[in-house]
N, C-alpha and C. Protein backbone atom coordinates (compact mmCIF):
# COMPACT_ATOMS: atom_id res chain seq x y z
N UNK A 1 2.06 8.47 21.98
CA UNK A 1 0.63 8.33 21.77
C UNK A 1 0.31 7.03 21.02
N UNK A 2 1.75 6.76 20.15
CA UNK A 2 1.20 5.62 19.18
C UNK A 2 1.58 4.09 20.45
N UNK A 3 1.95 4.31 21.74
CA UNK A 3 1.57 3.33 22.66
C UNK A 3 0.28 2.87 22.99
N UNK A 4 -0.67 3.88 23.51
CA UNK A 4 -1.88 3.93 23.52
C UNK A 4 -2.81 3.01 22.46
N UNK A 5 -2.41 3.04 21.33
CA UNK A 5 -3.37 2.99 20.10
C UNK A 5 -2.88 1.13 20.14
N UNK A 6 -1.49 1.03 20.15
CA UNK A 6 -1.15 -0.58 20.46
C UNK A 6 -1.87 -1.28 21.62
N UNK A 7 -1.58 -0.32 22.17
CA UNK A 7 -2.89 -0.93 23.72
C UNK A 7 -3.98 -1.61 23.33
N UNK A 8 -4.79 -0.70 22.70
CA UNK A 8 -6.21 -0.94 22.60
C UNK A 8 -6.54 -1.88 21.81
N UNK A 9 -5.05 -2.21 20.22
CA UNK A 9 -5.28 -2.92 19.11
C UNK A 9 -5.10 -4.31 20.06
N UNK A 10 -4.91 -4.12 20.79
CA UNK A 10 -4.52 -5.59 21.29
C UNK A 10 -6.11 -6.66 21.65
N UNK A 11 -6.96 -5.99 22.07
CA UNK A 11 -8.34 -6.06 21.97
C UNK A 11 -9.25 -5.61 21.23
N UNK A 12 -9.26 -4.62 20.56
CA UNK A 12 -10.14 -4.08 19.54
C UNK A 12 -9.65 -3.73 18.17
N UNK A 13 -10.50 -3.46 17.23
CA UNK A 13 -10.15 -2.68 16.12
C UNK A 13 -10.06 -0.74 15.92
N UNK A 14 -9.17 -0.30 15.59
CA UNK A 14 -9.50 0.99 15.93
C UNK A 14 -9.57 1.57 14.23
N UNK A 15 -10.78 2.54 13.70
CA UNK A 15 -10.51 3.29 12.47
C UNK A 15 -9.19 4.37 12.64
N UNK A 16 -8.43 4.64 11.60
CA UNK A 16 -7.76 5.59 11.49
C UNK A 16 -8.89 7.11 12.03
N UNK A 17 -9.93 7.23 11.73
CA UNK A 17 -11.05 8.09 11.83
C UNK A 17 -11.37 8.56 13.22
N UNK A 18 -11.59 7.30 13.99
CA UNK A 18 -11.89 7.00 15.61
C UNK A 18 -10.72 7.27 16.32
N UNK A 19 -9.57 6.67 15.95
CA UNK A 19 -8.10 6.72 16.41
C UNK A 19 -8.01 7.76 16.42
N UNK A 20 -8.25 9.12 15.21
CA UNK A 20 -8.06 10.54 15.65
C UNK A 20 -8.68 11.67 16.37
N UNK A 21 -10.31 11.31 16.05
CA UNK A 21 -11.23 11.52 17.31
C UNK A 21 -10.51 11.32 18.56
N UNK A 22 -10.24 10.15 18.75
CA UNK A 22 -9.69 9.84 20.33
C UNK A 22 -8.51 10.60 20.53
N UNK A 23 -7.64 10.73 19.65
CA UNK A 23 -6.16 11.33 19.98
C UNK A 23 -6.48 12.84 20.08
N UNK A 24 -7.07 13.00 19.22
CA UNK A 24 -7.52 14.75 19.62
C UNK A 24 -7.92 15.21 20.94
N UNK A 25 -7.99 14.58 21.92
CA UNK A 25 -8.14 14.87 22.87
C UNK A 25 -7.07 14.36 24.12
N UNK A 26 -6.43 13.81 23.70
CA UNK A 26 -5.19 13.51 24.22
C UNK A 26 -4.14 14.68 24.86
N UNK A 27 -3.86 14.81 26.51
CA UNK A 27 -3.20 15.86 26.36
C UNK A 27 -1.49 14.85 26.94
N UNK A 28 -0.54 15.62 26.51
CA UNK A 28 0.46 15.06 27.40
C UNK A 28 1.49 15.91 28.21
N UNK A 29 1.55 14.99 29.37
CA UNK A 29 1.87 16.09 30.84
C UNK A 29 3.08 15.38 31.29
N UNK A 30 4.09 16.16 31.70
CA UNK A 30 5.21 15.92 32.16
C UNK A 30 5.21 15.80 33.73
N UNK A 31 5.63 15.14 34.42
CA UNK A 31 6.08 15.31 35.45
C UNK A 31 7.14 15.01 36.92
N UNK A 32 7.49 15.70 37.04
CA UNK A 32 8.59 15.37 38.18
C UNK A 32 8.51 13.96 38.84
N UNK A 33 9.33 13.74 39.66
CA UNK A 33 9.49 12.81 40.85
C UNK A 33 9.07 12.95 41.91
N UNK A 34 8.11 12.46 42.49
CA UNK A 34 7.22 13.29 43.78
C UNK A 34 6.42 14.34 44.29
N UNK A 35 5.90 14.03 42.47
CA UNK A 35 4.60 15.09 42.70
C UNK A 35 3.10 14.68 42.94
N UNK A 36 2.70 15.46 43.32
CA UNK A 36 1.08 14.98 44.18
C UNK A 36 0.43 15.48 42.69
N UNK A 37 -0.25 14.15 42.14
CA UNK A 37 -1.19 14.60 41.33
C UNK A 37 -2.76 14.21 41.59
N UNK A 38 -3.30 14.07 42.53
CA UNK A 38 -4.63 14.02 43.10
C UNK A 38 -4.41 14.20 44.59
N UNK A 39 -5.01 14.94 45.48
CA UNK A 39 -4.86 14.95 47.13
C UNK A 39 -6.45 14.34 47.50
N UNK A 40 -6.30 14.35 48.69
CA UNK A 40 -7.62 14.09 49.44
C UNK A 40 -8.41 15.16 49.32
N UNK A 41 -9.66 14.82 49.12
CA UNK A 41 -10.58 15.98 49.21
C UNK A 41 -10.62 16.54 47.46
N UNK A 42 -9.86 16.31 46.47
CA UNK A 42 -10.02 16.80 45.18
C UNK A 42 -10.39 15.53 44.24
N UNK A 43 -11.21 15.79 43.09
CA UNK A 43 -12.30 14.89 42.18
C UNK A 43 -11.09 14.67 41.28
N UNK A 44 -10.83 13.55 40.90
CA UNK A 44 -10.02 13.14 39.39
C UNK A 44 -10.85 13.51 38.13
N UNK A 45 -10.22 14.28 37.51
CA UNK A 45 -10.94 14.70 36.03
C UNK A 45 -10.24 13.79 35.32
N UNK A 46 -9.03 12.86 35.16
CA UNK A 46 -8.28 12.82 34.05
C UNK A 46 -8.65 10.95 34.13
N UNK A 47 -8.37 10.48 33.22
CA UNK A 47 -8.30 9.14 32.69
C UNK A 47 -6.55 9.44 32.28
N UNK A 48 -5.62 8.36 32.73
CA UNK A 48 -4.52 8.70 32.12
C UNK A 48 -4.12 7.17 31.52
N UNK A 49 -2.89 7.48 30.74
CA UNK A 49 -2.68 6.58 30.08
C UNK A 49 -0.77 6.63 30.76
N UNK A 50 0.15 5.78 31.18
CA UNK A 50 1.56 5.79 31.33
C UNK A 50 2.26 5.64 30.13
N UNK A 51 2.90 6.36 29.97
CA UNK A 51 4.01 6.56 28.70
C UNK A 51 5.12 5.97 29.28
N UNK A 52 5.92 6.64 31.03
CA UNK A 52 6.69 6.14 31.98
C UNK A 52 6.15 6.75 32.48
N UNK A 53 6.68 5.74 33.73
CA UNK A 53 7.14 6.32 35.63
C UNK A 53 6.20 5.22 36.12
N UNK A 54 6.47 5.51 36.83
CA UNK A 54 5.67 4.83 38.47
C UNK A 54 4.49 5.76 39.33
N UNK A 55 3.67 5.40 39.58
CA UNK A 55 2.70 6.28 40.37
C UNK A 55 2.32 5.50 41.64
N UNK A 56 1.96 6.17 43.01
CA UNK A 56 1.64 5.51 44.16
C UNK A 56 0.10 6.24 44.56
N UNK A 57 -0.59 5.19 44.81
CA UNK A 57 -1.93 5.40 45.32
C UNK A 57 -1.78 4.90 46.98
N UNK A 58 -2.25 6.26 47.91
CA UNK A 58 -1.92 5.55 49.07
C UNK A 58 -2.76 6.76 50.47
N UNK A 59 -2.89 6.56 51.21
CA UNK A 59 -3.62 7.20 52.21
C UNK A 59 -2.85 8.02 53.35
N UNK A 60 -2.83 9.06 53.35
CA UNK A 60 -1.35 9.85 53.95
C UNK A 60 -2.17 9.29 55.45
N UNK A 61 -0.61 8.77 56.70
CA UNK A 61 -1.48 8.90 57.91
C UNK A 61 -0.21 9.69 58.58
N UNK A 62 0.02 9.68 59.63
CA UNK A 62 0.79 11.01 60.49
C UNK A 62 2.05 10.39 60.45
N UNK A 63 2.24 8.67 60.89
CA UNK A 63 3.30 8.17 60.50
C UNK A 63 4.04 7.77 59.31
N UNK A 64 3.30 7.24 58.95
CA UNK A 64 3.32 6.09 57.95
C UNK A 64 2.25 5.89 56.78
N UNK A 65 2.06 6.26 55.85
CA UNK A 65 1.15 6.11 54.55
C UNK A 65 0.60 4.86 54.79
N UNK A 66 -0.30 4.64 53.80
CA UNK A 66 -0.92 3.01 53.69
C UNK A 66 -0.74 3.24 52.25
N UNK A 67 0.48 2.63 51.92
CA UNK A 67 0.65 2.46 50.31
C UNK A 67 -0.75 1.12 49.77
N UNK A 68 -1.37 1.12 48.87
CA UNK A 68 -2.26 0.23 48.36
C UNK A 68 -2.37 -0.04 46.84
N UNK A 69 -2.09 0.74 45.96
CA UNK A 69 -1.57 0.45 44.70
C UNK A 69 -0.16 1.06 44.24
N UNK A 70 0.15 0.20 43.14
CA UNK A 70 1.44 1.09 42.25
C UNK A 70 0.82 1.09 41.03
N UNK A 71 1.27 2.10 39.82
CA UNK A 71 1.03 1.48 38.78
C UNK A 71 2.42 2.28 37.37
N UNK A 72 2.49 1.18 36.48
CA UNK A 72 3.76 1.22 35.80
C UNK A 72 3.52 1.54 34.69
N UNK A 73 3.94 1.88 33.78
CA UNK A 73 4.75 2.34 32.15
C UNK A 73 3.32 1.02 31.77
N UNK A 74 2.87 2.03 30.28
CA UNK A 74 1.89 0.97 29.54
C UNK A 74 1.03 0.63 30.48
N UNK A 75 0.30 1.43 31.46
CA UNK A 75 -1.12 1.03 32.16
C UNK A 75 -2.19 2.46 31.72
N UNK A 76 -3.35 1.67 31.87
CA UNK A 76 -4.27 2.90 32.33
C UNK A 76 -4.46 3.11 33.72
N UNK A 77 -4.37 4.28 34.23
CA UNK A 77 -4.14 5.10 35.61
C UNK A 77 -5.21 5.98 35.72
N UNK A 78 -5.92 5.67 36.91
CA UNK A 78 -6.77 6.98 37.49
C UNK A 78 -7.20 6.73 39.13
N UNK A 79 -7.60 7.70 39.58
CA UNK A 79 -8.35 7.26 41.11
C UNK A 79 -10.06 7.20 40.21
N UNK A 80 -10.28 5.80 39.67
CA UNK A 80 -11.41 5.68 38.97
C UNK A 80 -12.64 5.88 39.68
N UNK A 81 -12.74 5.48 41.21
CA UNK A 81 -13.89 5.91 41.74
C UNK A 81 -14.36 7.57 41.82
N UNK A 82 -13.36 7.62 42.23
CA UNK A 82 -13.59 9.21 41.92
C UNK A 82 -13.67 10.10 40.52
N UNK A 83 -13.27 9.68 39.65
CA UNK A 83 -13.41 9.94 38.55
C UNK A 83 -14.68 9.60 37.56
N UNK A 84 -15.34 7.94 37.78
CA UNK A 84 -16.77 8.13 37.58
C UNK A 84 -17.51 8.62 38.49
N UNK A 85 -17.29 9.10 39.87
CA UNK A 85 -18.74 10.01 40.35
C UNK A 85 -18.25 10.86 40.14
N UNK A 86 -17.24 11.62 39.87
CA UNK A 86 -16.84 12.97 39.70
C UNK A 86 -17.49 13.78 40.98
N UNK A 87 -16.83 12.86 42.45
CA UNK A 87 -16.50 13.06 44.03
C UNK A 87 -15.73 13.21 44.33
N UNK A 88 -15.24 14.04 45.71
CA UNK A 88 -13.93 14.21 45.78
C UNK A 88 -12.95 12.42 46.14
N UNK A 89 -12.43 12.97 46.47
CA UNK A 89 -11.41 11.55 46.18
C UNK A 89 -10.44 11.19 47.87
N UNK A 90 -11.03 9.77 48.02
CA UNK A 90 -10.41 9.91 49.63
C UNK A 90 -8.80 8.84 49.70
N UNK A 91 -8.12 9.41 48.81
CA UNK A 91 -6.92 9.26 49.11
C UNK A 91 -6.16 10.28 48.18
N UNK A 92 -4.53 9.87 48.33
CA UNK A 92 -4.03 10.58 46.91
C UNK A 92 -2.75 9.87 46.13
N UNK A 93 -2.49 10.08 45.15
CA UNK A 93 -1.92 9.89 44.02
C UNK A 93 -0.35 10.73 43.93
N UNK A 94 0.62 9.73 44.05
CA UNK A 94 1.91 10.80 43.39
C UNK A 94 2.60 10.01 42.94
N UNK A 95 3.46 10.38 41.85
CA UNK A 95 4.72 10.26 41.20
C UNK A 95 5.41 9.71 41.56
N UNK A 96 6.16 8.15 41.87
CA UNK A 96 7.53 8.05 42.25
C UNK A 96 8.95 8.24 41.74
N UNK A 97 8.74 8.24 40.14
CA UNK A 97 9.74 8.80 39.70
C UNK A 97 9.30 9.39 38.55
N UNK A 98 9.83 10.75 37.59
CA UNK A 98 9.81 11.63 36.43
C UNK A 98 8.36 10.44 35.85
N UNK A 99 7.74 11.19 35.69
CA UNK A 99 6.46 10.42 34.83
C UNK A 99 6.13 11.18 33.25
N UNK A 100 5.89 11.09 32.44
CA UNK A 100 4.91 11.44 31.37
C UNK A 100 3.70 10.61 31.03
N UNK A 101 2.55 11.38 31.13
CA UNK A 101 1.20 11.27 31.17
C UNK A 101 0.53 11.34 29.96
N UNK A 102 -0.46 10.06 29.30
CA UNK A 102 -1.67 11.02 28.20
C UNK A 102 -2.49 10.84 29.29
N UNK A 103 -3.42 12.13 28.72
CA UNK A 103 -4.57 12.21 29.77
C UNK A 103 -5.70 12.54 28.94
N UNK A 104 -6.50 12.22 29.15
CA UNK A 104 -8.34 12.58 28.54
C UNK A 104 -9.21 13.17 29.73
N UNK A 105 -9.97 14.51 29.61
CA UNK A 105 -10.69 14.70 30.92
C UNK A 105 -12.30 13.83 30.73
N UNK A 106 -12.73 13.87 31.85
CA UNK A 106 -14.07 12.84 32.19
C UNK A 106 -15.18 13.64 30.86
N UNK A 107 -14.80 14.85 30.46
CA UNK A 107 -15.37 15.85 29.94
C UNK A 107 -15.56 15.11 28.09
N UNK A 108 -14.03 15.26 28.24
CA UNK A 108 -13.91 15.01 26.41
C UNK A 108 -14.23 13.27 26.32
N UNK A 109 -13.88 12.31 27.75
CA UNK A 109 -13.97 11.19 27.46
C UNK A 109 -15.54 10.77 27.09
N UNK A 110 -16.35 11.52 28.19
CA UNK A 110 -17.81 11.38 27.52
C UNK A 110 -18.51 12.27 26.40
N UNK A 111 -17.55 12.84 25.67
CA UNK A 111 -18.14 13.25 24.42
C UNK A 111 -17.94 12.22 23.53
N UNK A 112 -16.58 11.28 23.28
CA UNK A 112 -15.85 10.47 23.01
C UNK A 112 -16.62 8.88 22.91
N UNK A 113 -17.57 8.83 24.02
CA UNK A 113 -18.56 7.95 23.97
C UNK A 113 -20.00 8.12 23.33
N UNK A 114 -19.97 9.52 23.16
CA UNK A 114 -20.93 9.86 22.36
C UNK A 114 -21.21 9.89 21.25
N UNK A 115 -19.82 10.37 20.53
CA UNK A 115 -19.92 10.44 19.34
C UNK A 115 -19.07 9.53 18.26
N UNK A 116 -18.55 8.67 19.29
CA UNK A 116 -18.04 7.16 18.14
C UNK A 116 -18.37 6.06 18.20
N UNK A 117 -18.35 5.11 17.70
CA UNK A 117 -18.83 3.90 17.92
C UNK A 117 -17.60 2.82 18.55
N UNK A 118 -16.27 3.37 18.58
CA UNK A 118 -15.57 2.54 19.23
C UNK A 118 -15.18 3.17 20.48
N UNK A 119 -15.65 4.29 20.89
CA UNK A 119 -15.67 4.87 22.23
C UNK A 119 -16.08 4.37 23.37
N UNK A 120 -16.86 3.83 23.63
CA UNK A 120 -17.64 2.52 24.84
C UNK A 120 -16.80 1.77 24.73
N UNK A 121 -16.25 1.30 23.70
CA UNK A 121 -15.63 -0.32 24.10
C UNK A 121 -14.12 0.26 24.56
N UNK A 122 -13.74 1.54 24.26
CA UNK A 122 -11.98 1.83 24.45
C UNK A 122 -12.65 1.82 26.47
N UNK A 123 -13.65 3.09 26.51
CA UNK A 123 -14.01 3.57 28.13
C UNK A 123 -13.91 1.52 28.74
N UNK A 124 -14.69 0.87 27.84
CA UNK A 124 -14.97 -0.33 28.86
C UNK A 124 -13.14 -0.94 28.75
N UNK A 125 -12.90 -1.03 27.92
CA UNK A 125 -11.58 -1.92 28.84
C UNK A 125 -10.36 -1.36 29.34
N UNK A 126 -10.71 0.12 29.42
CA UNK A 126 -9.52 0.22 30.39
C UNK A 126 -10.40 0.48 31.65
N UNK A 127 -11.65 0.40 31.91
CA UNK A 127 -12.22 0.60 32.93
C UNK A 127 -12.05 -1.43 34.02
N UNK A 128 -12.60 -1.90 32.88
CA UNK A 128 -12.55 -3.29 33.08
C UNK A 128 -10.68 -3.89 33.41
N UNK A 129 -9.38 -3.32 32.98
CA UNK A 129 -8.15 -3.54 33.19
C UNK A 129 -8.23 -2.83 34.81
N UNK A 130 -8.90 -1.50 34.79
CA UNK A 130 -8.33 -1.23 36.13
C UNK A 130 -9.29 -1.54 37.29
N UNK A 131 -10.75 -2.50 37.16
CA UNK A 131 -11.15 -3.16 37.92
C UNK A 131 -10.51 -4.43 38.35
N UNK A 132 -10.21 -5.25 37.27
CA UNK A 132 -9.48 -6.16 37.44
C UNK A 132 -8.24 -6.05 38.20
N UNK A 133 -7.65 -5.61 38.08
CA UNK A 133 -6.14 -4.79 38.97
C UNK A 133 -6.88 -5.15 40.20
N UNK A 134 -7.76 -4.00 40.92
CA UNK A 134 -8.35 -3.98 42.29
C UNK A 134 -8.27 -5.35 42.91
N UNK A 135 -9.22 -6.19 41.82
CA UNK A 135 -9.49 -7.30 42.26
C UNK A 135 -8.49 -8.27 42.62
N UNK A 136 -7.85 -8.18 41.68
CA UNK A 136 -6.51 -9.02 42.15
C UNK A 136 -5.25 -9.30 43.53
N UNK A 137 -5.43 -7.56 43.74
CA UNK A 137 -4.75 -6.99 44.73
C UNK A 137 -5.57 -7.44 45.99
N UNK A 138 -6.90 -7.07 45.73
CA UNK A 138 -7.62 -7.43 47.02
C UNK A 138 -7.35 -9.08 47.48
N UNK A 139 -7.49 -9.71 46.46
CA UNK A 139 -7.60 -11.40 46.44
C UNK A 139 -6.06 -11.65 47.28
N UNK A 140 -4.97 -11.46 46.68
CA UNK A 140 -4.06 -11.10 47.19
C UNK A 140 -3.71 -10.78 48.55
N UNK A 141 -4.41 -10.15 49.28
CA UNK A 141 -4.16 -10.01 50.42
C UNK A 141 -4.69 -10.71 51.05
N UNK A 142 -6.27 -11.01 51.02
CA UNK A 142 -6.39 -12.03 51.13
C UNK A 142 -6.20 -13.62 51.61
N UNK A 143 -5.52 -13.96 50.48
CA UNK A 143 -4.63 -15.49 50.21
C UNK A 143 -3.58 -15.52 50.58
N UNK A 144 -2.83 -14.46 49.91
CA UNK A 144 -1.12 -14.40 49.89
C UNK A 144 -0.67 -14.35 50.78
N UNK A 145 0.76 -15.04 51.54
CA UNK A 145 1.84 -14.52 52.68
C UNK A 145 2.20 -13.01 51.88
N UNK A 146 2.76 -12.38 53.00
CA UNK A 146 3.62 -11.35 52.84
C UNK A 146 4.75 -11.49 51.51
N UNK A 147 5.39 -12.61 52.11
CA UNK A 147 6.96 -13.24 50.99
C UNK A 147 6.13 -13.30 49.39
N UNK A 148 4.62 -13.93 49.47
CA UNK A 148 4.37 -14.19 48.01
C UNK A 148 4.16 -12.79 47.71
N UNK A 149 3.35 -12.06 48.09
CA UNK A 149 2.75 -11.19 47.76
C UNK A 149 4.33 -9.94 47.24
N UNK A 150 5.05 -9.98 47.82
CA UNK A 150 6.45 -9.18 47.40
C UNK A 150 7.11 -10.10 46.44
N UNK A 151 7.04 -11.52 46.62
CA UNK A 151 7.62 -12.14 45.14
C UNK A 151 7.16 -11.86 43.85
N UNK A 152 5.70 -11.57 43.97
CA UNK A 152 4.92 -11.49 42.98
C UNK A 152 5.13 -9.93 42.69
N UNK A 153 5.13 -9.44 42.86
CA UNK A 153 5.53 -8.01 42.72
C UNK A 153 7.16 -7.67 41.97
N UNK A 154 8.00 -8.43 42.47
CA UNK A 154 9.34 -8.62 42.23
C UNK A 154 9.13 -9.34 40.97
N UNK A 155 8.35 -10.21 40.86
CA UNK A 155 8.48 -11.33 38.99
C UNK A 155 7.90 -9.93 38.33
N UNK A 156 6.99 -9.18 38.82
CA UNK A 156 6.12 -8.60 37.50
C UNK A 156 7.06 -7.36 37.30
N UNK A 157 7.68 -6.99 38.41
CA UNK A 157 8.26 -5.51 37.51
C UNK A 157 9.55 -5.37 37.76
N UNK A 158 10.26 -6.20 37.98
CA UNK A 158 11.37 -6.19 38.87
C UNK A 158 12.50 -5.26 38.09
N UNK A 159 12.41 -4.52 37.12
CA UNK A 159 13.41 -3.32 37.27
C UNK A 159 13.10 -2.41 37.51
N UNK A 160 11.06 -2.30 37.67
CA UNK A 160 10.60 -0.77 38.20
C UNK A 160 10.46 -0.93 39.99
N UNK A 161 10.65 -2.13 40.60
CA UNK A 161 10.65 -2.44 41.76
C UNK A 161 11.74 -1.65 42.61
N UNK A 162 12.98 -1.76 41.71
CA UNK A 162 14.21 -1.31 42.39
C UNK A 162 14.29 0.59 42.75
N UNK A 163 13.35 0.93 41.88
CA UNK A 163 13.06 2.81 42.05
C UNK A 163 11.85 2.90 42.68
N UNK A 164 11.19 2.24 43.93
CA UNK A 164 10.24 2.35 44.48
C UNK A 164 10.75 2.26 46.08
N UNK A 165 10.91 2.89 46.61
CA UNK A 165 11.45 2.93 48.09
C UNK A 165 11.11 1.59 49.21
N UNK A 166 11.58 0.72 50.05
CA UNK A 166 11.01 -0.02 50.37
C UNK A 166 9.84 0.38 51.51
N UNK A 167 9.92 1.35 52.24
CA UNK A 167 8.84 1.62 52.50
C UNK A 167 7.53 1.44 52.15
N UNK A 168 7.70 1.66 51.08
CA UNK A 168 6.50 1.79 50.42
C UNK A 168 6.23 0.31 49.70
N UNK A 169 7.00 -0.43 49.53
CA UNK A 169 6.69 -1.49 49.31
C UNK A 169 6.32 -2.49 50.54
N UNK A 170 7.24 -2.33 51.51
CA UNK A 170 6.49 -3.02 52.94
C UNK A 170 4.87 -2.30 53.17
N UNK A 171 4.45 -1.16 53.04
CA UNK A 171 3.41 -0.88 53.08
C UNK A 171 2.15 -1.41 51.96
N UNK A 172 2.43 -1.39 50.75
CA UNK A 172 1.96 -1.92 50.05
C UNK A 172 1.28 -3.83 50.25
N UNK A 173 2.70 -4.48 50.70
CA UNK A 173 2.53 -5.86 50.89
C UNK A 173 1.98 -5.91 51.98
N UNK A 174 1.46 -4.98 53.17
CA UNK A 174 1.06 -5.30 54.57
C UNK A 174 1.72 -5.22 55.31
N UNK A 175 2.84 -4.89 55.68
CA UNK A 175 3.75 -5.37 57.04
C UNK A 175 5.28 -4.32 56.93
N UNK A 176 5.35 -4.22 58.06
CA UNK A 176 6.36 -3.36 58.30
C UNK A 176 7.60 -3.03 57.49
N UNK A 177 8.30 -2.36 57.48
CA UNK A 177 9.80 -2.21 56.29
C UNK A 177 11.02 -3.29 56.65
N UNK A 178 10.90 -3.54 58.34
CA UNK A 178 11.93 -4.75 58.93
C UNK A 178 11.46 -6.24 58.92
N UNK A 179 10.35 -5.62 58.52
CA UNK A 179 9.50 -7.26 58.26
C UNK A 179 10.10 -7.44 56.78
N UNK A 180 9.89 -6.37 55.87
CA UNK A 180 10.23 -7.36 54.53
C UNK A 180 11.78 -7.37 54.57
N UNK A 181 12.60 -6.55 55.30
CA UNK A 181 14.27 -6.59 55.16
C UNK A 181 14.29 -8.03 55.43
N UNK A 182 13.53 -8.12 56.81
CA UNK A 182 13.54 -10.58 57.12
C UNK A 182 13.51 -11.17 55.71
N UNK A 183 12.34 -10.49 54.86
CA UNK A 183 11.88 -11.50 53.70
C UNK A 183 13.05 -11.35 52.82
N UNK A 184 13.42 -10.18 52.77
CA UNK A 184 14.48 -10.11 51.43
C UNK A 184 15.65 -10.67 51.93
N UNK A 185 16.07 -11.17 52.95
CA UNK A 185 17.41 -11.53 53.53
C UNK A 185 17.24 -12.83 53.02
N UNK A 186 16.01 -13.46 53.71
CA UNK A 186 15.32 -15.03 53.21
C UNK A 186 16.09 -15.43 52.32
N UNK A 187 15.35 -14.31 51.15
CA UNK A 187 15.16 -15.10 49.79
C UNK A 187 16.38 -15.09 48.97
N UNK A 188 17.15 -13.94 49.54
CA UNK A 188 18.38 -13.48 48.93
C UNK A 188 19.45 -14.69 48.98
């Protein structure tokens, strides 16, 4: 929990007072390796915070998923659209490897904005970290070759890269799993 609180000091000031307000509502959730924690068709209640693991955001299709985000150890995590309309949610969310979760529901987080004064600014920047993310990714595809777009992926996490299946990483970067075996032979 005391990850979380470094998070935030990194941009804000937090009271010991506020800090426990906020933690009081903190729950923490264990979970397996390949578990579905949001499906299609169900609303995200939770704002989470990564303690570990890896999580995949991605669109089940009959063949082949459309992997479109990852996210790692020390992020804030949610299917956020769905979580501020509190709509169901048109993709889903799972585990790639053993995760532990803090989580806040949409419930306690907007009491949380109600009743502190450093509550808005915690909601705005992890809201603002995981817009930014989007944006990046989108730009990214964008601009990027295939090769950058997996290099860049490889500089930023490259020991959580190696427990992510390549599948799912050729899906992620755009292009087939024999397409990136070409790239990784390349570069290798």
């Amino acid at each position: 929990m005391e990850q979380i609180r470094r998070y935030f000091e990194r941009s804000v000031s937090i009271t010991d007072v506020e800090w426990s307000v906020f933690a009081s509502k903190l729950i923490c959730q264990k979970f397996p390796k390949k578990h579905k924690l949001l499906d299609i068709g169900e609303t995200e209640n939770y704002l989470s915070f990564i303690e570990n693991g890896i999580l995949r955001f991605y669109i089940p299709k009959e063949e082949n998923d459309f992997t479109f985000s990852f996210s790692f150890d020390d992020e804030f995590v949610s299917a956020y659209d769905s979580f501020l309309t509190q709509k169901p949610c048109k993709y889903a969310v799972e585990t790639l490897t053993e995760t532990v979760l803090w989580r806040i529901s949409y419930k306690d987080l907007q009491q949380i904005y109600d009743e502190t004064k450093i509550g808005n600014e915690i909601g705005r920047l992890a809201s603002e970290k995981l817009y930014l993310e989007n944006v990046e990714r989108e730009i990214s595809l964008l601009t990027l070759t295939a090769e950058k777009r997996y290099l860049r992926l490889f500089t930023e996490h490259p020991r959580l890269l190696k427990q992510i299946p390549l599948k799912y990483i050729a899906s992620y970067i755009g292009i087939t799993p024999q397409a990136l075996s070409r790239i990784r032979r390349q570069i290798s």
